[in-house]
Protein backbone atom coordinates (compact mmCIF):
# COMPACT_ATOMS: atom_id res chain seq x y z
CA UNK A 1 -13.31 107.47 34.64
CA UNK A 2 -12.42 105.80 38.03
CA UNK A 3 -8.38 104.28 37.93
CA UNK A 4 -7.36 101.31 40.46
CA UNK A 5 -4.65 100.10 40.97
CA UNK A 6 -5.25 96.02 41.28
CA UNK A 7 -8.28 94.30 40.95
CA UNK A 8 -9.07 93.91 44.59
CA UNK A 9 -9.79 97.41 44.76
CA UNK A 10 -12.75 97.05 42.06
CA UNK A 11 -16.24 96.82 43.57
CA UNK A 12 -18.05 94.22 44.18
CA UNK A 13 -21.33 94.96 43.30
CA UNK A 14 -20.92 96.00 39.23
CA UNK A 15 -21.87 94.06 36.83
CA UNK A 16 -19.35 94.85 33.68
CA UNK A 17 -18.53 94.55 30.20
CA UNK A 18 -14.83 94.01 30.02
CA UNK A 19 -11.79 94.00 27.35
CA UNK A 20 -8.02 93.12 28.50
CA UNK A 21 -4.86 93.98 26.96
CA UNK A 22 -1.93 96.61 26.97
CA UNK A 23 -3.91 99.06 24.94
CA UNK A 24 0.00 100.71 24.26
CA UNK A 25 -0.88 104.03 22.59
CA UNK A 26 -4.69 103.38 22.86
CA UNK A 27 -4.82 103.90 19.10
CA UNK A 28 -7.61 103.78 16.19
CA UNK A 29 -7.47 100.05 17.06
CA UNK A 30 -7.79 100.53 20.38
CA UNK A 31 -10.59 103.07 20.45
CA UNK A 32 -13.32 100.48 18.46
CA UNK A 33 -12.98 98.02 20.80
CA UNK A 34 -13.64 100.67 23.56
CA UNK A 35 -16.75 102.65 21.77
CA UNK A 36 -17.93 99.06 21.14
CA UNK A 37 -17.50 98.44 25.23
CA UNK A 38 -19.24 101.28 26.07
CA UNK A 39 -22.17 100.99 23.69
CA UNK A 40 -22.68 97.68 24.99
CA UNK A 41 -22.60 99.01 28.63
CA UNK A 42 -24.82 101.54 27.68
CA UNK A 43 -27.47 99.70 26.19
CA UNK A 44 -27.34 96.78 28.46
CA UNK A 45 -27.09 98.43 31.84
CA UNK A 46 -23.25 97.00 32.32
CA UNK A 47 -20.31 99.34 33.34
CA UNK A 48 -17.54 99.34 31.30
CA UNK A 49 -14.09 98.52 32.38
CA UNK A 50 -10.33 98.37 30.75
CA UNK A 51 -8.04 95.40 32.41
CA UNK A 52 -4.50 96.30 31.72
CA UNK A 53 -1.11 95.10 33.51
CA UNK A 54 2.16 96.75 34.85
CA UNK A 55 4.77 96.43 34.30
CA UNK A 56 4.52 95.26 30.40
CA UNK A 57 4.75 91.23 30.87
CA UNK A 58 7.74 91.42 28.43
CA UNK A 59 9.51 93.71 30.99
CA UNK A 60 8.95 91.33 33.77
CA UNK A 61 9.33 87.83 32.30
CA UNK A 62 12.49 88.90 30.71
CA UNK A 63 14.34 90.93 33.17
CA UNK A 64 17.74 91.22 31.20
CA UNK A 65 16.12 92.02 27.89
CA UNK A 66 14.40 95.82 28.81
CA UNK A 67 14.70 96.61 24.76
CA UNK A 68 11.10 97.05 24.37
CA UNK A 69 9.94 100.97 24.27
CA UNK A 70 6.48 101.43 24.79
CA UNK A 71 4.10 104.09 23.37
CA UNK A 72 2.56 105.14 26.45
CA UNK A 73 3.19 105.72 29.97
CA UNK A 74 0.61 104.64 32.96
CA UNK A 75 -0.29 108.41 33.03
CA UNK A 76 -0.10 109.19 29.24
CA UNK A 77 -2.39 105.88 29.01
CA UNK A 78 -4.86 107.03 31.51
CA UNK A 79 -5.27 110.28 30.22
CA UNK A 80 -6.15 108.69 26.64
CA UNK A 81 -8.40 106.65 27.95
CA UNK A 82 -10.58 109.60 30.09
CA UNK A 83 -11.20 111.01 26.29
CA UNK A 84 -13.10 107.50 25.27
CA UNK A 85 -16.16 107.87 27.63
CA UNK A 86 -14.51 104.53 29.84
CA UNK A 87 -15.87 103.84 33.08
CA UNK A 88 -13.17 102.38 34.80
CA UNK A 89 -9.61 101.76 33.92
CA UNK A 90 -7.96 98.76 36.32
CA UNK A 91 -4.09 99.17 36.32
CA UNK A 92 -3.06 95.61 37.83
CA UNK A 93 0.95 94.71 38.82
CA UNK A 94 2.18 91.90 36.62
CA UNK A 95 4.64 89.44 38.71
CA UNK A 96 5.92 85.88 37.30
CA UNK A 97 3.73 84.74 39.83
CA UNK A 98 0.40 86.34 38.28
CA UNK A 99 2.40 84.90 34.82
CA UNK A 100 1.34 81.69 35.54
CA UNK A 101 -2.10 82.34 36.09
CA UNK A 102 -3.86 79.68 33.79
CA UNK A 103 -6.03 80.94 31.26
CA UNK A 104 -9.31 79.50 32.87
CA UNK A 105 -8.30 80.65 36.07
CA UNK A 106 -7.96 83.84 34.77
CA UNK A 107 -11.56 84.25 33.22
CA UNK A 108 -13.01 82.24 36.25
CA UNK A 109 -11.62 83.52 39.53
CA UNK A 110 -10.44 87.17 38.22
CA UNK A 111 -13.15 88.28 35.86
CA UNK A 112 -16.67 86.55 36.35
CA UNK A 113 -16.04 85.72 40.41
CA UNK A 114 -14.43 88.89 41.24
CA UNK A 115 -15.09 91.58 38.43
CA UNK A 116 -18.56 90.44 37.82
CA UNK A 117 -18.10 90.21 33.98
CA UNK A 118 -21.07 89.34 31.52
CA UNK A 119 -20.13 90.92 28.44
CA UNK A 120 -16.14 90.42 27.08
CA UNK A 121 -15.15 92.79 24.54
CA UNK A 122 -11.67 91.66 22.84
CA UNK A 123 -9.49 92.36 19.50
CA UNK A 124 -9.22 90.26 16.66
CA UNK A 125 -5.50 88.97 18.02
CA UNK A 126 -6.49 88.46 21.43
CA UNK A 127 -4.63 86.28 23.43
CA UNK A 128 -4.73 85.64 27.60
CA UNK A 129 -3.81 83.69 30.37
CA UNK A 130 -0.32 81.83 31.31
CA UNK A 131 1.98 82.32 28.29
CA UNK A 132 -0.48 83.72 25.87
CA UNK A 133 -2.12 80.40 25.89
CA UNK A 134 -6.15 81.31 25.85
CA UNK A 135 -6.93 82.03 22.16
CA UNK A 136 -10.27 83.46 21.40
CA UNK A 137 -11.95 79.84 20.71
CA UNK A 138 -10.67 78.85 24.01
CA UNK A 139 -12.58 82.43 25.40
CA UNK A 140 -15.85 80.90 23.22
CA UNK A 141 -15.75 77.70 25.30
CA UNK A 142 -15.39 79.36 28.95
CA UNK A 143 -17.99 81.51 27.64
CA UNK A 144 -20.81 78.98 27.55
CA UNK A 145 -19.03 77.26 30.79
CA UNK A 146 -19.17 80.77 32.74
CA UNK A 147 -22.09 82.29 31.13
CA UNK A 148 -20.77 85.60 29.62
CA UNK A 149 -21.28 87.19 26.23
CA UNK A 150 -18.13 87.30 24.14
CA UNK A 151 -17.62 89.55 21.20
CA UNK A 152 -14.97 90.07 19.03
CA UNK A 153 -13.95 93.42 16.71
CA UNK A 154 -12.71 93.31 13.28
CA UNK A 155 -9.00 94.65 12.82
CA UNK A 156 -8.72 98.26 11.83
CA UNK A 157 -7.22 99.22 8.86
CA UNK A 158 -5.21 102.41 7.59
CA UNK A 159 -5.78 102.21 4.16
CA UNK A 160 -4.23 98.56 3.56
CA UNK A 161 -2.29 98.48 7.13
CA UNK A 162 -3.60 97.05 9.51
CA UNK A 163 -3.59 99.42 13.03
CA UNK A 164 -1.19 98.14 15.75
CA UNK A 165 1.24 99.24 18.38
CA UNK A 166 3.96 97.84 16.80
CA UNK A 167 3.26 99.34 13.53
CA UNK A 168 3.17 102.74 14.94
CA UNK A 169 6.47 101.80 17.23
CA UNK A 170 8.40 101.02 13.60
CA UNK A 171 6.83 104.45 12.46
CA UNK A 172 8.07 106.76 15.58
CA UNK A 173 11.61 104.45 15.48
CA UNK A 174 12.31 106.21 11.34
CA UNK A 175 10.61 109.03 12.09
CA UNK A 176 7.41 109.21 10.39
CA UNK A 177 5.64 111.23 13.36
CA UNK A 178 2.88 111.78 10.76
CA UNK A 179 1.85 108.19 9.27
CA UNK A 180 1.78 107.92 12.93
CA UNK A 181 -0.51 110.21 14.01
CA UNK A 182 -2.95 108.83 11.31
CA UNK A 183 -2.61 105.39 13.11
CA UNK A 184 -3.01 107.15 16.99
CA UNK A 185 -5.70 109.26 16.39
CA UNK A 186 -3.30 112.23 17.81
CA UNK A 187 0.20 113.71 18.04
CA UNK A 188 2.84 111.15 19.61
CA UNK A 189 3.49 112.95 22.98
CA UNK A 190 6.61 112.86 25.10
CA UNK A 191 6.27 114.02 29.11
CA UNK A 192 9.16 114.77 30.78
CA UNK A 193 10.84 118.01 33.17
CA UNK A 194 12.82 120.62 32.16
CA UNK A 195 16.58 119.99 33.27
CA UNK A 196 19.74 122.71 32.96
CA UNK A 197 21.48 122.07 30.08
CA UNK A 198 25.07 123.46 28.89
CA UNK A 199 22.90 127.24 27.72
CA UNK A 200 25.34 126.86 23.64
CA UNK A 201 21.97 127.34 22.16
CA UNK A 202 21.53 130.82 23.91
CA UNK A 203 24.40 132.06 22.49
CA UNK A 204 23.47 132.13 18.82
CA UNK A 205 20.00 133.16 19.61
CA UNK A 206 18.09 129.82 19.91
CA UNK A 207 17.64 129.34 23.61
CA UNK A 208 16.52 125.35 24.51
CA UNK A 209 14.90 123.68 27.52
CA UNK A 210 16.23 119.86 27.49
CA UNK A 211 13.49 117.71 28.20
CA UNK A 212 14.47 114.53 30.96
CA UNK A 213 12.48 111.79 30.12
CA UNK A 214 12.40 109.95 33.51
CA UNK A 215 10.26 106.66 32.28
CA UNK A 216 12.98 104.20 31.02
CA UNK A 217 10.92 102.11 28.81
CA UNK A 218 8.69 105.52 26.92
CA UNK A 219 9.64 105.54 23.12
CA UNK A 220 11.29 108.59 21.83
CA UNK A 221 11.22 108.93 18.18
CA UNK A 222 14.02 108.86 15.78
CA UNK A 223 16.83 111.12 15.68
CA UNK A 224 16.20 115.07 13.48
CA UNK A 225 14.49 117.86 13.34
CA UNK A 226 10.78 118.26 14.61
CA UNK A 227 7.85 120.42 14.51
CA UNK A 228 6.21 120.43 17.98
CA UNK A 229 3.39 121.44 20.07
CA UNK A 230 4.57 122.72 23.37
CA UNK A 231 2.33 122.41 26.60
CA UNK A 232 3.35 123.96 29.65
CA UNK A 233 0.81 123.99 32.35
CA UNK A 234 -2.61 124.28 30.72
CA UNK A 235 -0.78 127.06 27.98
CA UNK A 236 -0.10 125.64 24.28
CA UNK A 237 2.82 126.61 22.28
CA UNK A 238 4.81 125.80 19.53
CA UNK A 239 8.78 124.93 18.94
CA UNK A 240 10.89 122.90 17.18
CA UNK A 241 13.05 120.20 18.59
CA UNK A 242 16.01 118.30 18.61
CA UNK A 243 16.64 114.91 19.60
CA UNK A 244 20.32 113.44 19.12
CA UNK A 245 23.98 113.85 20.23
CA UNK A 246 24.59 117.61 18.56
CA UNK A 247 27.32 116.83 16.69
CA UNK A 248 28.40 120.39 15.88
CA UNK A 249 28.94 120.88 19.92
CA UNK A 250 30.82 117.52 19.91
CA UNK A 251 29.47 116.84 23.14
CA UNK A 252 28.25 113.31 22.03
CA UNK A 253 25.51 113.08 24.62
CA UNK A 254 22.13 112.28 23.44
CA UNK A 255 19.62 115.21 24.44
CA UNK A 256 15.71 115.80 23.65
CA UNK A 257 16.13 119.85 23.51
CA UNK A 258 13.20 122.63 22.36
CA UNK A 259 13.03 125.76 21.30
CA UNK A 260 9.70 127.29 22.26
CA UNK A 261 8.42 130.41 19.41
CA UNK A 262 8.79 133.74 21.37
CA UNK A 263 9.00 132.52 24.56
CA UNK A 264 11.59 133.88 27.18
CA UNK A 265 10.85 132.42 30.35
CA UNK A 266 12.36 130.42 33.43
CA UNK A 267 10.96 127.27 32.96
CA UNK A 268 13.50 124.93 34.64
CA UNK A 269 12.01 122.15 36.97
CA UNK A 270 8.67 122.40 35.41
CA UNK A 271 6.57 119.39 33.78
CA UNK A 272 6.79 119.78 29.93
CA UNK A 273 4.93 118.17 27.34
CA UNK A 274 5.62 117.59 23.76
CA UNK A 275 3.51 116.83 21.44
CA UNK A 276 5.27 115.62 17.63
CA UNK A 277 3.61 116.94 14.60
CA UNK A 278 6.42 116.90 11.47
CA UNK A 279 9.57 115.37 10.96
CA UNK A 280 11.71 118.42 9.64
CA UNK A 281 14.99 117.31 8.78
CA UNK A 282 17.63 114.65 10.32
CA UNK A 283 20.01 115.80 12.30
CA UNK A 284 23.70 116.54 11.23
CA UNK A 285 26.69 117.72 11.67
CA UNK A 286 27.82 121.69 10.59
CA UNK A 287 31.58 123.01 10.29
CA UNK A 288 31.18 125.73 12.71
CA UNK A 289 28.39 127.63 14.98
CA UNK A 290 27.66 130.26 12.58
CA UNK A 291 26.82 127.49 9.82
CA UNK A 292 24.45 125.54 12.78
CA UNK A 293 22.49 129.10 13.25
CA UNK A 294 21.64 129.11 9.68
CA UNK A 295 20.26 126.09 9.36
CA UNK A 296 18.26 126.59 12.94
CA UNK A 297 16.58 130.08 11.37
CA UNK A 298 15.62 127.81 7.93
CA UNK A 299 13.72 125.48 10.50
CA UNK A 300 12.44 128.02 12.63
CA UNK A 301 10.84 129.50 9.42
CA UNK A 302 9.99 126.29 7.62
CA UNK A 303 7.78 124.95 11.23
CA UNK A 304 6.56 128.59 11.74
CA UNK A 305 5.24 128.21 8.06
CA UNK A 306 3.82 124.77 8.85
CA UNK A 307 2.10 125.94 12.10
CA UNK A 308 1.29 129.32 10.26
CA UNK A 309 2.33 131.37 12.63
């Protein structure tokens, strides 16, 4: 998969099949309307391509609200996408001036002039152009005008739910790393580095490397108690970790911590990934250390029972 970073950069000489969107956590969803694109590419001798924007318009057209946490970061996104056989993946800046891009100026100038589209691939809530206003009848229309294919794919359901990014967001946000795993297609993951910490949880036996998540607007999943995968480097491991404010250390700072099964080495300043399998417990609050280490050797059994270690 080739990655650009504005469509200028695309060449000029493909012809394409295209879809558009954020694509945040390139879920089940997600993943049709991409085997669809490349099956379509395949068969009609098209290249397939993924249009997305950054920042998230929401992040840019609203500068003071920055509430919205997204599933995915540019490189958690791209690395998704390499597993769905995509051909090329366009990142392209969103400004408030590129906001009021009209929709048929959009399709027009952007993706039949310069991205040489003939086949559009898009979901069944697809919207486009200056403040959402292209709907997909509108896409039908400059379809016939611009002579490109259109198609659209059926939602994807979960049993009765209905696949989106923002039901998976209300999943991670209680907790439910599981339900949303079933809606992703894979284990919620959270990049970050490995940052000193204050070393309490070496000295009742339960050594943690606190995780800085550097991306601002990257969703970190409720408060408690969690069964992860651990990769550091191309090795796999398995922990559990805490995200909260420790209340038995009273230090009342909010901290994504982990504490990596048999594993005793430096690891500060490295790139850490964590990947969230089960929800163990919440977090609380214990009358004294001895009372906290407890509890952390019932967890430490209950995951290593779970992972079956």
């Amino acid at each position: 998969m080739k990655v650009y970073h504005s469509i200028e950069d695309f060449p000029s000489e493909i012809n394409t099949i295209i879809t558009t969107g954020t694509f945040d956590g390139v879920h089940k969803g997600h993943k049709q309307v991409i085997k669809r694109l490349n099956d379509i590419a395949k068969k009609q001798g098209f290249e397939s391509v993924l249009l997305t924007f950054y920042p998230h318009p929401r992040h840019v057209l609203y500068p003071d609200d920055q509430q919205l946490k997204l599933l995915n970061t540019i490189d958690e996104k791209t690395e998704e996408l390499k597993k769905s056989g995509l051909q090329h993946f366009v990142v392209h800046e969103f400004t408030k001036e590129f906001s009021r891009t009209k929709s048929v100026n959009f399709i027009r100038d952007l993706l039949v002039n310069k991205l040489k589209m003939k086949h559009m691939v898009v979901g069944y809530n697809h919207h486009f152009g200056r403040n959402r206003e292209g709907s997909y009848n509108d896409l039908k229309e400059l379809a016939e005008l611009y002579n490109f294919e259109l198609e659209k794919i059926l939602p994807q359901n979960e049993g009765d739910v209905t696949i989106s990014s923002t039901k998976v967001r209300e999943l991670l946000l209680v907790g439910d790393v599981e339900k949303a795993a079933t809606y992703l297609g894979y284990f919620y993951p959270v990049n970050g580095k490995v940052v000193k910490g204050n070393a309490r949880g070496r000295t009742i036996g339960f050594p943690t490397a606190n995780i800085l998540v550097e991306n601002k607007w990257k969703l970190i999943p409720a408060d408690g108690v969690y069964a992860v995968k651990v990769k550091l480097g191309e090795k796999q491991f398995y922990g559990m970790l805490n995200i909260g404010k420790r209340p038995t250390l009273s230090d009342n700072e909010h901290k994504i911590e982990v504490h990596i099964f048999d594993f005793l080495s430096d690891i500060y300043g490295t790139d850490i990934k964590v990947q969230f399998v089960k929800r163990i417990r919440e977090e609380k609050r214990f009358g004294n250390l001895e009372l906290l280490k407890k509890q952390l050797q019932i967890d430490e059994s209950n995951c290593k029972f779970f992972f079956r270690i």
